[in-house]
PDB file of N, CA and C in Angstrom:
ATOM      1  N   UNK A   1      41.227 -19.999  80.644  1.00  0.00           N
ATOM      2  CA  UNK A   1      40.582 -18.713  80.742  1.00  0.00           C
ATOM      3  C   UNK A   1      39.550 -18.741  81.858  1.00  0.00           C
ATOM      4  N   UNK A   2      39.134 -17.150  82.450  1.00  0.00           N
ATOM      5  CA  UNK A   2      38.197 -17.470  83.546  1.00  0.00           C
ATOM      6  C   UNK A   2      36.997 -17.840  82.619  1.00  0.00           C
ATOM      7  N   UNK A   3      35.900 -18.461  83.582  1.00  0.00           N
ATOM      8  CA  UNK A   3      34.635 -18.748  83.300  1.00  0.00           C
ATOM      9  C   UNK A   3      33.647 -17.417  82.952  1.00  0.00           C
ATOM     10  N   UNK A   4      34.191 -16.405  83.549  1.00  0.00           N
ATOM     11  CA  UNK A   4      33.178 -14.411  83.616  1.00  0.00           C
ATOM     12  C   UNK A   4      33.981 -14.025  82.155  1.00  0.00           C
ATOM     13  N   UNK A   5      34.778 -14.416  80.896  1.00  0.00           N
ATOM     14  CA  UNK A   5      35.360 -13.779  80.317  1.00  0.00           C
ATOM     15  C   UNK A   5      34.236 -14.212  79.013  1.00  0.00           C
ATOM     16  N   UNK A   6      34.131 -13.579  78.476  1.00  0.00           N
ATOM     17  CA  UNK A   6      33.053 -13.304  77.064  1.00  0.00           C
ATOM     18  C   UNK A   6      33.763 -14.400  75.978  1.00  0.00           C
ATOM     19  N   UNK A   7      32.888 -15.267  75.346  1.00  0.00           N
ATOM     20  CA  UNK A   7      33.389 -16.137  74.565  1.00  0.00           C
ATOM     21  C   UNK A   7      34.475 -15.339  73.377  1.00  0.00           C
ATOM     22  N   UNK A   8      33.830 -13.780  73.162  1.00  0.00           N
ATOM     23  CA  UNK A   8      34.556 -13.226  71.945  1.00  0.00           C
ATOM     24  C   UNK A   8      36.219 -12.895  72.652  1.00  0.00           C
ATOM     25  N   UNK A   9      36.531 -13.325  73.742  1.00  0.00           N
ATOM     26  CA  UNK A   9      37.563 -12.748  74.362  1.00  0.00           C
ATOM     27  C   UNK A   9      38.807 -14.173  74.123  1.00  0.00           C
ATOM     28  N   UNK A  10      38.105 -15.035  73.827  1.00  0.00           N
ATOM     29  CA  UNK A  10      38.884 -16.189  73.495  1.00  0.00           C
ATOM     30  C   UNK A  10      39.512 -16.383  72.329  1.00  0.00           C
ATOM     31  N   UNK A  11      40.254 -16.915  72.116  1.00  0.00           N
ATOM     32  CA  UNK A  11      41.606 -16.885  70.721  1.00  0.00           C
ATOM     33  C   UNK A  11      41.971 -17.991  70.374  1.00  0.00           C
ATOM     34  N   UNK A  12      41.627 -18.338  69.113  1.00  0.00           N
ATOM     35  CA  UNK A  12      42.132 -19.582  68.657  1.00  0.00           C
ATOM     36  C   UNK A  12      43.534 -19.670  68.581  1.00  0.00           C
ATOM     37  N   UNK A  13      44.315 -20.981  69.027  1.00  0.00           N
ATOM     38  CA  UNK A  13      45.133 -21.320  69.338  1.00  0.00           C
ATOM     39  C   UNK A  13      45.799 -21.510  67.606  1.00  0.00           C
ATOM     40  N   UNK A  14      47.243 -20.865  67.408  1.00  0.00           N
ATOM     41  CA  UNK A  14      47.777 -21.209  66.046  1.00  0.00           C
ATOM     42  C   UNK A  14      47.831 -22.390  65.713  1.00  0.00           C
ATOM     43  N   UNK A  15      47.894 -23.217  64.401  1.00  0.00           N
ATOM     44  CA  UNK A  15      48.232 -23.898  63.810  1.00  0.00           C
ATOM     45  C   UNK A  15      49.102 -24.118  63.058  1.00  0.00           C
ATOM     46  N   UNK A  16      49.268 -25.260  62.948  1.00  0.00           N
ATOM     47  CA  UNK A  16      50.480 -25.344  61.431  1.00  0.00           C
ATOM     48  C   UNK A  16      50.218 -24.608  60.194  1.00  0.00           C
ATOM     49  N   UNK A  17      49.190 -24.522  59.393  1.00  0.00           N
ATOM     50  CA  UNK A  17      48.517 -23.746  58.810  1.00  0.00           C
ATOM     51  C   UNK A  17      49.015 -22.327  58.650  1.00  0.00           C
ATOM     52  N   UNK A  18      48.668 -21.792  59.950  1.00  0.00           N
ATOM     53  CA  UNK A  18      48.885 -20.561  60.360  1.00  0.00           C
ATOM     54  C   UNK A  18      50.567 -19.853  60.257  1.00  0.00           C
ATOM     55  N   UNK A  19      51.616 -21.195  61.130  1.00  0.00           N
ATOM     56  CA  UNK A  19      52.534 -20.517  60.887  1.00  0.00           C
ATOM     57  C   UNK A  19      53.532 -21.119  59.490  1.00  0.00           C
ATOM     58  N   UNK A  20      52.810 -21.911  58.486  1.00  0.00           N
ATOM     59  CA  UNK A  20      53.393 -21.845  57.507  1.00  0.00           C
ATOM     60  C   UNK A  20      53.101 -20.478  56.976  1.00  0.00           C
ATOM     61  N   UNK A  21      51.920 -20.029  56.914  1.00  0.00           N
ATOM     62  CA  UNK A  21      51.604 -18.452  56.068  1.00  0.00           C
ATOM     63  C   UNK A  21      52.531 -17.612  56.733  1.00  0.00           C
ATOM     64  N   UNK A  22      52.815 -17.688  58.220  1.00  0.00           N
ATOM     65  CA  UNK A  22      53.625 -16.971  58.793  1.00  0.00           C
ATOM     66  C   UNK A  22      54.929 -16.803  58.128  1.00  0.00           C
ATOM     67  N   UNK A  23      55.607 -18.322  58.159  1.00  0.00           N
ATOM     68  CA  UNK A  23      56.410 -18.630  57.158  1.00  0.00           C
ATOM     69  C   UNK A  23      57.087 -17.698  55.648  1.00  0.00           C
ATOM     70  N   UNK A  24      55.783 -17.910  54.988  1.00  0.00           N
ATOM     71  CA  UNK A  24      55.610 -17.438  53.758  1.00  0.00           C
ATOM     72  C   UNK A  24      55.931 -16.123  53.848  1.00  0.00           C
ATOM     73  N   UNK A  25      55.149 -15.476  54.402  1.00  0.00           N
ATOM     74  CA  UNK A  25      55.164 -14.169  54.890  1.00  0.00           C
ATOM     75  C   UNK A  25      55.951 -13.704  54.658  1.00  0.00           C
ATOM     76  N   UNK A  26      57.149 -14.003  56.174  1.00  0.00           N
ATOM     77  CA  UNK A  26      58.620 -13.597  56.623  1.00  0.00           C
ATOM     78  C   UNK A  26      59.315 -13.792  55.145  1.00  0.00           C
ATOM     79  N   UNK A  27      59.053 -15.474  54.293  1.00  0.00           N
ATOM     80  CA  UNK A  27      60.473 -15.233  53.334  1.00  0.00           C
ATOM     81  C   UNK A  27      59.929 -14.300  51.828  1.00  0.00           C
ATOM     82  N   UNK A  28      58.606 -14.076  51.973  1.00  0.00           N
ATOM     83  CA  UNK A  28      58.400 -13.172  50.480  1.00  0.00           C
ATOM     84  C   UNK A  28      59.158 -11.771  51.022  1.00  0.00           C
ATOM     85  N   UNK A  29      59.210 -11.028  52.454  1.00  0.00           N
ATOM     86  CA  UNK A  29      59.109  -9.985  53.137  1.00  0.00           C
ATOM     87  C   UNK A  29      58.191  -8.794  52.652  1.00  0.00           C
ATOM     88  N   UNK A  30      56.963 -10.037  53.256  1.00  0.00           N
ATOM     89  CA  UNK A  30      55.834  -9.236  53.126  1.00  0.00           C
ATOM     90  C   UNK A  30      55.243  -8.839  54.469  1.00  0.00           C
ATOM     91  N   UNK A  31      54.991  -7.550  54.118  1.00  0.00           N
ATOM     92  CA  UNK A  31      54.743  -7.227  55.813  1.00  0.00           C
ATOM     93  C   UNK A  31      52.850  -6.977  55.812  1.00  0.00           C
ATOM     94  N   UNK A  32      52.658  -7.103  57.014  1.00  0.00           N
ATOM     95  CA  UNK A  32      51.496  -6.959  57.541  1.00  0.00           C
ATOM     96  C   UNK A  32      50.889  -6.484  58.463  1.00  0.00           C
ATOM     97  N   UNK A  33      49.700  -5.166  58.573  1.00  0.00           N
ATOM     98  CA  UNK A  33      49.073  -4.694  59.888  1.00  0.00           C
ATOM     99  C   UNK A  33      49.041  -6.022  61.197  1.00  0.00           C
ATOM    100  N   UNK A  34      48.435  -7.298  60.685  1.00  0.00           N
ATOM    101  CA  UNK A  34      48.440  -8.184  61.755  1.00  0.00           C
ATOM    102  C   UNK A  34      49.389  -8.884  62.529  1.00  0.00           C
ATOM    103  N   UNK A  35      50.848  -8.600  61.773  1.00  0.00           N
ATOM    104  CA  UNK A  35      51.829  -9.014  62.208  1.00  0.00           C
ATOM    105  C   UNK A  35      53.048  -7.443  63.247  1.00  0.00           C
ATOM    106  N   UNK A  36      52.585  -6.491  62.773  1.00  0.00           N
ATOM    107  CA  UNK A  36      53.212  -4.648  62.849  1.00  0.00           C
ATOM    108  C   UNK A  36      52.553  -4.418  64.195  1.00  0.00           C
ATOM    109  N   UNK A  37      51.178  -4.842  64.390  1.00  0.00           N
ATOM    110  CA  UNK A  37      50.800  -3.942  65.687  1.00  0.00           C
ATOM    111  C   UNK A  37      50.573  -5.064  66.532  1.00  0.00           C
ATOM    112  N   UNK A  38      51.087  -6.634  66.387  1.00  0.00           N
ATOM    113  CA  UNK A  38      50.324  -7.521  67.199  1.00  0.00           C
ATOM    114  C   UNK A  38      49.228  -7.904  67.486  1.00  0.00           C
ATOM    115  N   UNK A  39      48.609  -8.233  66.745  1.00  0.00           N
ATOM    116  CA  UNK A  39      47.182  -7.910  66.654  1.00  0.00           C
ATOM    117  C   UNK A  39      46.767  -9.522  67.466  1.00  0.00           C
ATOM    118  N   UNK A  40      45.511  -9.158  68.187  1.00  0.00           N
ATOM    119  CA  UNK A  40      45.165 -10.698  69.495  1.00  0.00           C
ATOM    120  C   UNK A  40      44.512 -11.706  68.169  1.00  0.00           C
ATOM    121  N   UNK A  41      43.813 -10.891  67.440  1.00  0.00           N
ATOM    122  CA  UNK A  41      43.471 -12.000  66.294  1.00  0.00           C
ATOM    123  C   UNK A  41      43.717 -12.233  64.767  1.00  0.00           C
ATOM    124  N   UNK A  42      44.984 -12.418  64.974  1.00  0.00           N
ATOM    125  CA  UNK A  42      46.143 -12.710  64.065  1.00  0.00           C
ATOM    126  C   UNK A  42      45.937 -14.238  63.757  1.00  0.00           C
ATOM    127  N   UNK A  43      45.644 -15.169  64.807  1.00  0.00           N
ATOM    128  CA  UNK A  43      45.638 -16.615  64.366  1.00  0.00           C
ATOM    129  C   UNK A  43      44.250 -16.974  63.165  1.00  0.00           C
ATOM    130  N   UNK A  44      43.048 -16.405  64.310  1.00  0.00           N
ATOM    131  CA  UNK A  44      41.939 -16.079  63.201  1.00  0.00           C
ATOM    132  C   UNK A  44      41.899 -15.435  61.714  1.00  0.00           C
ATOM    133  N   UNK A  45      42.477 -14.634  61.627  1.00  0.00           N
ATOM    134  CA  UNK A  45      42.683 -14.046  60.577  1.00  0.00           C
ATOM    135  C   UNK A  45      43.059 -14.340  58.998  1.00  0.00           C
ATOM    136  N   UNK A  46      44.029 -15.074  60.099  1.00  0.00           N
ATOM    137  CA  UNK A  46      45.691 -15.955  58.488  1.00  0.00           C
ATOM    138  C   UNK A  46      44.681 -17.122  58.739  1.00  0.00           C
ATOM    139  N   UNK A  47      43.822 -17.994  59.447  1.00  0.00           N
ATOM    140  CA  UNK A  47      42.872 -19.663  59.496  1.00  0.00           C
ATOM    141  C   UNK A  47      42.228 -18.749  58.014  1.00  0.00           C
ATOM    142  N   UNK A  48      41.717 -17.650  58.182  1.00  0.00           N
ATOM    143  CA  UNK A  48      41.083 -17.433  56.774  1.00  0.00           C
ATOM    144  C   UNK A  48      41.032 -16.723  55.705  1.00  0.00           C
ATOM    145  N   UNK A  49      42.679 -16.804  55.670  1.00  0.00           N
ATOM    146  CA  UNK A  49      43.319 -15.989  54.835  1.00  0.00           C
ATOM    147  C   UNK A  49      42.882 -14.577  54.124  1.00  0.00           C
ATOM    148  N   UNK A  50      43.044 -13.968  55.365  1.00  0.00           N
ATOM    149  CA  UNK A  50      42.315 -12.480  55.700  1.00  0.00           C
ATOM    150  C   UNK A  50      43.579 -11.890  56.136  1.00  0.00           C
ATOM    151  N   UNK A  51      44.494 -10.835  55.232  1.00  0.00           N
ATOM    152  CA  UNK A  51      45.308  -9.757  55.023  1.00  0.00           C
ATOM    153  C   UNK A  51      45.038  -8.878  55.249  1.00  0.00           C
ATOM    154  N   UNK A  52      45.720  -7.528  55.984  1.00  0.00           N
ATOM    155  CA  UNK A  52      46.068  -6.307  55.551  1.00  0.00           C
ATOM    156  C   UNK A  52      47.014  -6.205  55.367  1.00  0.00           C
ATOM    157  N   UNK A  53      47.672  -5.646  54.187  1.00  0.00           N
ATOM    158  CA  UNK A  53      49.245  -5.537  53.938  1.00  0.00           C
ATOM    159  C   UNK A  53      49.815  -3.823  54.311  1.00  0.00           C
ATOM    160  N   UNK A  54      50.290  -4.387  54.544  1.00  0.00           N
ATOM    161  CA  UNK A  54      51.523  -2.858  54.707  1.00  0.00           C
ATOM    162  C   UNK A  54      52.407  -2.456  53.291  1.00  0.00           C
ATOM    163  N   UNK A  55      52.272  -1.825  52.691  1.00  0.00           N
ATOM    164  CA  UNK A  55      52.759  -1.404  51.748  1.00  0.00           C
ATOM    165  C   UNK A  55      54.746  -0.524  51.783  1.00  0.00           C
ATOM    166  N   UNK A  56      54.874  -0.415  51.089  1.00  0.00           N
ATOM    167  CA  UNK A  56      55.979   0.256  51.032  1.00  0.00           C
ATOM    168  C   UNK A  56      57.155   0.187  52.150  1.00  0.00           C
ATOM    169  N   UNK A  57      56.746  -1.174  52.400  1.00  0.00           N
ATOM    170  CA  UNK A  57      57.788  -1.487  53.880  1.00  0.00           C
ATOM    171  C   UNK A  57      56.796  -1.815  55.173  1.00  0.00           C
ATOM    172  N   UNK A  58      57.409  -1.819  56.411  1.00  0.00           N
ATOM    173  CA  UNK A  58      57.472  -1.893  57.455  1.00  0.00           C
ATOM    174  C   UNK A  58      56.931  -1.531  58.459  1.00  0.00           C
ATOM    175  N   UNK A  59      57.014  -0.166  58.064  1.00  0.00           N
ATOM    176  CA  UNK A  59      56.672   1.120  59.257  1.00  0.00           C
ATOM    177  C   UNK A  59      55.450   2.005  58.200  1.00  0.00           C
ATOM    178  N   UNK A  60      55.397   2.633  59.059  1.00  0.00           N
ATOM    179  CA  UNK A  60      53.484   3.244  58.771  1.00  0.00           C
ATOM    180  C   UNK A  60      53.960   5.199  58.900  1.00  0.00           C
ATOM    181  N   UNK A  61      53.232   5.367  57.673  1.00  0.00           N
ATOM    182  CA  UNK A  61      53.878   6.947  57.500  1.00  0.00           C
ATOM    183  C   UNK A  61      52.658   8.294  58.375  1.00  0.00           C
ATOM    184  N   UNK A  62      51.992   7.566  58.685  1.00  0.00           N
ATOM    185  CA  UNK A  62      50.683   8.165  59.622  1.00  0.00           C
ATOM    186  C   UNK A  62      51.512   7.984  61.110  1.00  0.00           C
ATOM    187  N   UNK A  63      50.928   8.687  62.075  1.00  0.00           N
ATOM    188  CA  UNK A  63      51.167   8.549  62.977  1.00  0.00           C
ATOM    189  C   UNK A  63      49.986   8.462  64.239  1.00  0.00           C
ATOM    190  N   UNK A  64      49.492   7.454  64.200  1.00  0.00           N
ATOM    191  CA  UNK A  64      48.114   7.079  65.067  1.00  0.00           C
ATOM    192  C   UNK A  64      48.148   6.935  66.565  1.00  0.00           C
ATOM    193  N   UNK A  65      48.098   7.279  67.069  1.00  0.00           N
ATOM    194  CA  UNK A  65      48.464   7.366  68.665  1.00  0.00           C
ATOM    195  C   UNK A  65      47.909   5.828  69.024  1.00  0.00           C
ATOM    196  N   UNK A  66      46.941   5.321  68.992  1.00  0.00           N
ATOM    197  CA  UNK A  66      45.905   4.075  69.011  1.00  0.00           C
ATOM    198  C   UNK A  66      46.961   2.947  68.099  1.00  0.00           C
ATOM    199  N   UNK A  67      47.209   2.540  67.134  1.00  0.00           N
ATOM    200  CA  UNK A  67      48.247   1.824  66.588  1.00  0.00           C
ATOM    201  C   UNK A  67      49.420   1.503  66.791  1.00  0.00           C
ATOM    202  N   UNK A  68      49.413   0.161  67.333  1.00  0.00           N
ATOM    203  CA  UNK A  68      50.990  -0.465  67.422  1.00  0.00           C
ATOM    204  C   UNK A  68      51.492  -0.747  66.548  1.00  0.00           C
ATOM    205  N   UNK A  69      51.131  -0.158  65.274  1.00  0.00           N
ATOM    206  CA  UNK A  69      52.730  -0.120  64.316  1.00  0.00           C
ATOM    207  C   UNK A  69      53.794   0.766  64.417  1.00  0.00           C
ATOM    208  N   UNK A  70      55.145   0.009  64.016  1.00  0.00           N
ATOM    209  CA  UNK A  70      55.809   1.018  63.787  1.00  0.00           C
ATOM    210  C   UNK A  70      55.780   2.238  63.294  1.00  0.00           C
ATOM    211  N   UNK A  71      55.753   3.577  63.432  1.00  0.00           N
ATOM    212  CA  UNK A  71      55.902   5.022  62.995  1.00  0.00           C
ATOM    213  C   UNK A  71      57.257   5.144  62.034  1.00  0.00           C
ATOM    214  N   UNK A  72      56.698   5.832  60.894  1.00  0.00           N
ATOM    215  CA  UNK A  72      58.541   6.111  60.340  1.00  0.00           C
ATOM    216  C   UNK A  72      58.986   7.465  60.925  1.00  0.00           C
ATOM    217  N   UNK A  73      58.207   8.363  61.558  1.00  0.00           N
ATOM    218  CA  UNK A  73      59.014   9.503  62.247  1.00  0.00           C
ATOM    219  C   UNK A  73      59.566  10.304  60.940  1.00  0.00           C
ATOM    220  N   UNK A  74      61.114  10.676  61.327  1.00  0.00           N
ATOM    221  CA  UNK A  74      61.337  11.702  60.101  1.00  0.00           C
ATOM    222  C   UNK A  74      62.164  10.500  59.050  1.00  0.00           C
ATOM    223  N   UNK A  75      61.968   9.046  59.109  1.00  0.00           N
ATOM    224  CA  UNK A  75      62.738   8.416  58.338  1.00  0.00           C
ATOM    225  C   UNK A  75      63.107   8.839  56.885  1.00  0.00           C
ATOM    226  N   UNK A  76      63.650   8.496  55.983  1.00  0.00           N
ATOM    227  CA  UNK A  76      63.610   8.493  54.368  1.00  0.00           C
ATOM    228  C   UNK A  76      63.534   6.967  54.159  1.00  0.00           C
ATOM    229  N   UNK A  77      62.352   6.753  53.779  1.00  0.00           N
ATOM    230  CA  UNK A  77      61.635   5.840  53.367  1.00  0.00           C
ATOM    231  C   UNK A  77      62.014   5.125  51.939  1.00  0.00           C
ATOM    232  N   UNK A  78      62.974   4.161  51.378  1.00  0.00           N
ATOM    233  CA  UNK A  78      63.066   3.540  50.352  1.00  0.00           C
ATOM    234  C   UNK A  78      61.762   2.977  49.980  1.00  0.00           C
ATOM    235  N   UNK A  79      61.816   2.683  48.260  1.00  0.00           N
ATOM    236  CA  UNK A  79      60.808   2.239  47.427  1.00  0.00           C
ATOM    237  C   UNK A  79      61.165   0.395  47.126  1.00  0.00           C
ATOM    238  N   UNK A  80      60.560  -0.403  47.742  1.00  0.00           N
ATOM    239  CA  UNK A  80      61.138  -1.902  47.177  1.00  0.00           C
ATOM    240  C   UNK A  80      59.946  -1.873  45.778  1.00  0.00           C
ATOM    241  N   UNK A  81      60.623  -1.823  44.866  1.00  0.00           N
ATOM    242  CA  UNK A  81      60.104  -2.224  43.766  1.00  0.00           C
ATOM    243  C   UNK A  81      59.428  -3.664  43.436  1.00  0.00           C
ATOM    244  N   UNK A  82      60.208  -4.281  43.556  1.00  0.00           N
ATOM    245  CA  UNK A  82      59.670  -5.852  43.734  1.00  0.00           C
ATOM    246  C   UNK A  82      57.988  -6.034  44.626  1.00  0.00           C
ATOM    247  N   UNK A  83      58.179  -5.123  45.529  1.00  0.00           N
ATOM    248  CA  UNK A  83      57.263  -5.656  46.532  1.00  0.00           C
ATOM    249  C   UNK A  83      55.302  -5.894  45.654  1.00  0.00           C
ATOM    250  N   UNK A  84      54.974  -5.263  45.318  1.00  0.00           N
ATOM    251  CA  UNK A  84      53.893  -5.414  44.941  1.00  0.00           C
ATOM    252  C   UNK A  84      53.598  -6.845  43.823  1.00  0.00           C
ATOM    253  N   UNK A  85      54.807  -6.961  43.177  1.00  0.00           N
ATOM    254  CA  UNK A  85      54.697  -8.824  42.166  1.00  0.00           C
ATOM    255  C   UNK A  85      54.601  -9.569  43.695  1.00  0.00           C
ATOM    256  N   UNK A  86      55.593  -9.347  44.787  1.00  0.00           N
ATOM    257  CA  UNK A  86      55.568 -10.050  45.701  1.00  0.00           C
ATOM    258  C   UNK A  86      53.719 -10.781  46.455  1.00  0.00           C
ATOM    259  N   UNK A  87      53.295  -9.629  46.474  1.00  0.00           N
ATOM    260  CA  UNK A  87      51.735  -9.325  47.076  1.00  0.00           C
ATOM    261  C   UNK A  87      50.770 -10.456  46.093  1.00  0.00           C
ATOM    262  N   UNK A  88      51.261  -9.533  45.068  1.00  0.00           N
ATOM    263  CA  UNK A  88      49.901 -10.194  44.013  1.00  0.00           C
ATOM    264  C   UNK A  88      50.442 -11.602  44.181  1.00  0.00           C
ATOM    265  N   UNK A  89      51.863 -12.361  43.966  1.00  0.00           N
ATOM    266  CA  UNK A  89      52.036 -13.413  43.955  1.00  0.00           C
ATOM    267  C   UNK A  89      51.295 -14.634  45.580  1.00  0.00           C
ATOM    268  N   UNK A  90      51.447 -13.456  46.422  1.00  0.00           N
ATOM    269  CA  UNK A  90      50.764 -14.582  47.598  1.00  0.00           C
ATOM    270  C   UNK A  90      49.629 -14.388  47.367  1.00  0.00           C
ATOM    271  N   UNK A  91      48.932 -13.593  46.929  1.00  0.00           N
ATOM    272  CA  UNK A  91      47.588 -13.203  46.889  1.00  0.00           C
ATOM    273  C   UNK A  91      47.064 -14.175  46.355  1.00  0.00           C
ATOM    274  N   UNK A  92      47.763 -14.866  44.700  1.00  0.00           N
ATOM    275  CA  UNK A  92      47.484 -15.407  43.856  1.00  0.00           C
ATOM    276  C   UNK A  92      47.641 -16.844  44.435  1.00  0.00           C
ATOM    277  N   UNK A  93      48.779 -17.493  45.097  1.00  0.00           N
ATOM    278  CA  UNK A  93      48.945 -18.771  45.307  1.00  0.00           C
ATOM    279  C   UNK A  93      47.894 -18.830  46.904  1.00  0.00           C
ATOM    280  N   UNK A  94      47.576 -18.180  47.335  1.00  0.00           N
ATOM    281  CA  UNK A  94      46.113 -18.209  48.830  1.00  0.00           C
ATOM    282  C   UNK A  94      44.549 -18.348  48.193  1.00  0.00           C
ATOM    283  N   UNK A  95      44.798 -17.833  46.703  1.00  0.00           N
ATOM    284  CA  UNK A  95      43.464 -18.414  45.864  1.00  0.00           C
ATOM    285  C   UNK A  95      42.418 -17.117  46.415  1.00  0.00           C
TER     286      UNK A  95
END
């Protein structure tokens, strides 16, 4: 990085750590704001097991001009039932 760039502009580098939760993540298919819009401090985040979840899927039923999540547009949006035991269950095994 240059030397003129603000320490807060720097990004911790992932870990193993990091992409086991990543891991986890992908096989519960649990989705996440930090993973939906790319977020620069995504590594920071999951080091301290700091979530926002996305609910009801994938895509985001708002449409935020500022947000790199997916939009559902005029989709029809399915209900995963499962998903919320899913949540509480990582919630529960991250302590």
């Amino acid at each position: 990085m240059s030397p003129g760039l603000p320490l807060w502009f720097r990004q911790d580098i992932p870990d193993g750590n990091v992409f086991e939760l990543l891991r986890r993540l992908s096989a519960a298919k649990i989705n996440t704001v930090c993973q939906q819009a790319h977020c620069p401090n995504l590594s920071r985040c999951l080091k301290n097991k700091e979530l926002t979840f996305i609910i009801l899927g994938k895509v985001c039923s708002r449409n935020c001009r500022f947000c790199g999540v997916e939009k559902s547009g005029s989709l029809n949006l399915s209900v995963d039932e499962e998903e919320p035991s899913r949540i509480a269950g990582l919630i529960r095994n991250l302590g």
